[in-house]
N, C-alpha and C. Protein backbone atom coordinates (compact mmCIF):
# COMPACT_ATOMS: atom_id res chain seq x y z
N UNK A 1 15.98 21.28 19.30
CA UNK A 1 15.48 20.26 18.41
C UNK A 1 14.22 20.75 17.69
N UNK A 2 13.38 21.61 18.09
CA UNK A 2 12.10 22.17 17.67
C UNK A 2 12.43 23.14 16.48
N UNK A 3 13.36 24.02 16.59
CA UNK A 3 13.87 24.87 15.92
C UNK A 3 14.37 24.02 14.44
N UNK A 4 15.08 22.96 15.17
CA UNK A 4 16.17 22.10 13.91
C UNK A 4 14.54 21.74 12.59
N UNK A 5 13.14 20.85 13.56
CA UNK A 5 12.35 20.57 12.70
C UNK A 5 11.74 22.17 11.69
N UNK A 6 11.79 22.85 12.56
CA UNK A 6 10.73 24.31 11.71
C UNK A 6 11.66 24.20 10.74
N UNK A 7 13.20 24.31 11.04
CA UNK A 7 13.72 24.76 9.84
C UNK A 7 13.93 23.98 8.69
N UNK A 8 13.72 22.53 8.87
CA UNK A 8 13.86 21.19 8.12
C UNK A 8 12.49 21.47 6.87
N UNK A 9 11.04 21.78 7.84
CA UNK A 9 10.03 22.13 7.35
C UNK A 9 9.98 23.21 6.57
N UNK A 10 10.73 24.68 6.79
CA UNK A 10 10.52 25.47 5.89
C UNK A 10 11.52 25.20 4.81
N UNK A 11 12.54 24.10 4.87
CA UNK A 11 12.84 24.03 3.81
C UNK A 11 12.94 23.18 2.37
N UNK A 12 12.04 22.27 3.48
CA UNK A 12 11.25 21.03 2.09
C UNK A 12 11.78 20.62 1.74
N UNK A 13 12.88 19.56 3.03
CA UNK A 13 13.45 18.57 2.81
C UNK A 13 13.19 17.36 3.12
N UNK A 14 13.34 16.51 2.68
CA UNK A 14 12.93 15.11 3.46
C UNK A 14 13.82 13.84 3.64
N UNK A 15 14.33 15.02 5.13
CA UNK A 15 15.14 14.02 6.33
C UNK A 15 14.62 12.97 6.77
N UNK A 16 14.96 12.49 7.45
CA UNK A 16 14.41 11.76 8.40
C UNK A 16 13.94 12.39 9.77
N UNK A 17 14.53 13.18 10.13
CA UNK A 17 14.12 13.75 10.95
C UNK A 17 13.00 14.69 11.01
N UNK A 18 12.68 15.56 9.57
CA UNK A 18 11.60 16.29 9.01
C UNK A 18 10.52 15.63 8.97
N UNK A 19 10.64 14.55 8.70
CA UNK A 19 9.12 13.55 8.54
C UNK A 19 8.51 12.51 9.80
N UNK A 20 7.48 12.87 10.34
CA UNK A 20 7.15 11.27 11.25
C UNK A 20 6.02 10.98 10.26
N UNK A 21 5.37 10.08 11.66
CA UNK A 21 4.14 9.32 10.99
C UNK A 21 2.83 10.28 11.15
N UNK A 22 2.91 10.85 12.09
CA UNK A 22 1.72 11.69 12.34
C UNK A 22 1.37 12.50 11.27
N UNK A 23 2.99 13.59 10.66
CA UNK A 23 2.85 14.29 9.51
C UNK A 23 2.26 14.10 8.36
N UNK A 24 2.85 12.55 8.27
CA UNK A 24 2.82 12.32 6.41
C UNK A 24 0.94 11.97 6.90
N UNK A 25 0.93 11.27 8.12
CA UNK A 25 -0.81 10.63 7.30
C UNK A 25 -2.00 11.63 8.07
N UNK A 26 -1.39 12.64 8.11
CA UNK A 26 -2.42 14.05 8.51
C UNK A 26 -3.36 13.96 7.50
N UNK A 27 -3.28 14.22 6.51
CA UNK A 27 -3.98 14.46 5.59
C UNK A 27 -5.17 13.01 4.83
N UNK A 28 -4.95 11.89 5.48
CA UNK A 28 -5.60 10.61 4.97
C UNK A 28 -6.83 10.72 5.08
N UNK A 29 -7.50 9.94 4.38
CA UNK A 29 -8.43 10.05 4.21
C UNK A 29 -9.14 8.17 4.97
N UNK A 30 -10.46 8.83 6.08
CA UNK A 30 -10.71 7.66 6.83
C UNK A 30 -11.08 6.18 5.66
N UNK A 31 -10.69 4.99 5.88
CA UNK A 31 -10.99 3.71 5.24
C UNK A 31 -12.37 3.13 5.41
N UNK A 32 -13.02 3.34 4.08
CA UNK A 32 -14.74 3.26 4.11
C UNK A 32 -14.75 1.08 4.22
N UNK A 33 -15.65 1.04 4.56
CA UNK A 33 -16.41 -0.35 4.56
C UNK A 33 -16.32 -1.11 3.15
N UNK A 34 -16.64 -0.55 2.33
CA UNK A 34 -16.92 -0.92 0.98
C UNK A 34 -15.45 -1.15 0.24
N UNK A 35 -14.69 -0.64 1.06
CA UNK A 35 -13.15 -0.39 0.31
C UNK A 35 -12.60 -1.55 0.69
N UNK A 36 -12.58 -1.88 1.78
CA UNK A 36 -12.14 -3.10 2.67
C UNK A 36 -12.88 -4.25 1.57
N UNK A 37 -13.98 -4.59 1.33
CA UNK A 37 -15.01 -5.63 0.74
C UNK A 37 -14.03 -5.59 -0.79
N UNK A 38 -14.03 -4.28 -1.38
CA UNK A 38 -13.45 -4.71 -2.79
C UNK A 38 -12.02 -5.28 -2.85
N UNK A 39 -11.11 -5.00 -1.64
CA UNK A 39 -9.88 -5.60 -1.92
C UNK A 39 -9.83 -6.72 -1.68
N UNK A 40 -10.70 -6.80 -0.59
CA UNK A 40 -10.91 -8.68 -0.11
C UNK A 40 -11.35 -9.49 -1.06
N UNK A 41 -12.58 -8.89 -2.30
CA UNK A 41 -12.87 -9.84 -3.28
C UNK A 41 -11.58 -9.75 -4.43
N UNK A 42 -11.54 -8.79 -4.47
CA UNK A 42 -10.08 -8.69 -5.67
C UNK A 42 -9.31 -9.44 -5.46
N UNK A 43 -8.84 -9.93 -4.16
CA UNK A 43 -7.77 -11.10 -3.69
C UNK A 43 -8.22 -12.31 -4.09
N UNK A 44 -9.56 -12.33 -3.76
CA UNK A 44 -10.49 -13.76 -4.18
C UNK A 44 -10.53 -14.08 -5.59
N UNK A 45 -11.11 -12.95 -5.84
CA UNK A 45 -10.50 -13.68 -7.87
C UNK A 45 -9.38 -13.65 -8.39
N UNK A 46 -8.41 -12.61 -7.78
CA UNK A 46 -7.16 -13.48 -8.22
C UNK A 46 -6.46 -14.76 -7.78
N UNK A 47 -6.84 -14.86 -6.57
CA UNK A 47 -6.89 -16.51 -6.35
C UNK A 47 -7.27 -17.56 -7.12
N UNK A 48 -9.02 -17.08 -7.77
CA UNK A 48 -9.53 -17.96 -8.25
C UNK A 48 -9.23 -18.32 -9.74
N UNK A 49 -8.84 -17.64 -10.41
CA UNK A 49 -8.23 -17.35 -11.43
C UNK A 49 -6.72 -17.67 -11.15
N UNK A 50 -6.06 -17.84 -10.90
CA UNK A 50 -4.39 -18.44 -10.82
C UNK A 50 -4.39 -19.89 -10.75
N UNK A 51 -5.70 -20.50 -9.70
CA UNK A 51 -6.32 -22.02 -9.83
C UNK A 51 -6.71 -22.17 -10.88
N UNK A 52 -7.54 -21.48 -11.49
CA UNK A 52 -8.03 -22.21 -13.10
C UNK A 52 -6.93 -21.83 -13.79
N UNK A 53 -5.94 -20.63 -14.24
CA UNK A 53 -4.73 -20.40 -15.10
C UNK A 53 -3.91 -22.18 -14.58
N UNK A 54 -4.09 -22.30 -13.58
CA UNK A 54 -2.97 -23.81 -13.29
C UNK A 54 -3.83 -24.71 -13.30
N UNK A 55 -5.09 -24.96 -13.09
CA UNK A 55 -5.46 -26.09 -13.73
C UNK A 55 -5.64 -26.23 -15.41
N UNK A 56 -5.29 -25.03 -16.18
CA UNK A 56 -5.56 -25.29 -17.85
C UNK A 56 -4.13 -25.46 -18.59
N UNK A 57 -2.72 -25.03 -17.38
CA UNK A 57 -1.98 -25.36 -18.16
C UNK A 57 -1.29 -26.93 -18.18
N UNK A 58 -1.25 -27.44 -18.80
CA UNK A 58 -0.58 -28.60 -18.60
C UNK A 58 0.50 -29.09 -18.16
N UNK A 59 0.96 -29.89 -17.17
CA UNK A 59 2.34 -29.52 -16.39
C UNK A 59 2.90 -30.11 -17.09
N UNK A 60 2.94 -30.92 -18.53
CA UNK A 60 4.21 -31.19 -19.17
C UNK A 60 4.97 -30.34 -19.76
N UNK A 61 4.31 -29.05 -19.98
CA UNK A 61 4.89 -27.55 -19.87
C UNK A 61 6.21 -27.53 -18.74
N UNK A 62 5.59 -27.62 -17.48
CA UNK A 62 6.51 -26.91 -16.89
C UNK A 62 7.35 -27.68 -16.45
N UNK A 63 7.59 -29.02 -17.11
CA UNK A 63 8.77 -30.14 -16.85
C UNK A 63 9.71 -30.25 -17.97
């Protein structure tokens, strides 16, 4: 089975068997503090903004 992956690997395919999880996220890069904060507010104004987009349209529109 070790042999089957080297050779999967030298040939730059992508089995299922060629790929785990360990492989693909070798290379990641650690998740800073600040990164976490901007997606959490980004969610927040698009929240907040989809409430005002639906409170300006008028629902006799959407009847």
């Amino acid at each position: 089975m070790a042999e089957d992956k080297k050779q999967c690997k030298t040939e730059s395919s992508l089995s299922v068997d060629s790929l785990e999880a360990h492989d693909v996220l070798e290379g990641a890069e650690p998740w800073e503090p600040i990164e976490t904060k901007l997606v959490l507010w980004s969610f927040a104004i698009a929240v907040v903004a989809l409430l005002i987009g639906l409170w300006f349209v008028p629902t006799s529109i959407l009847h």
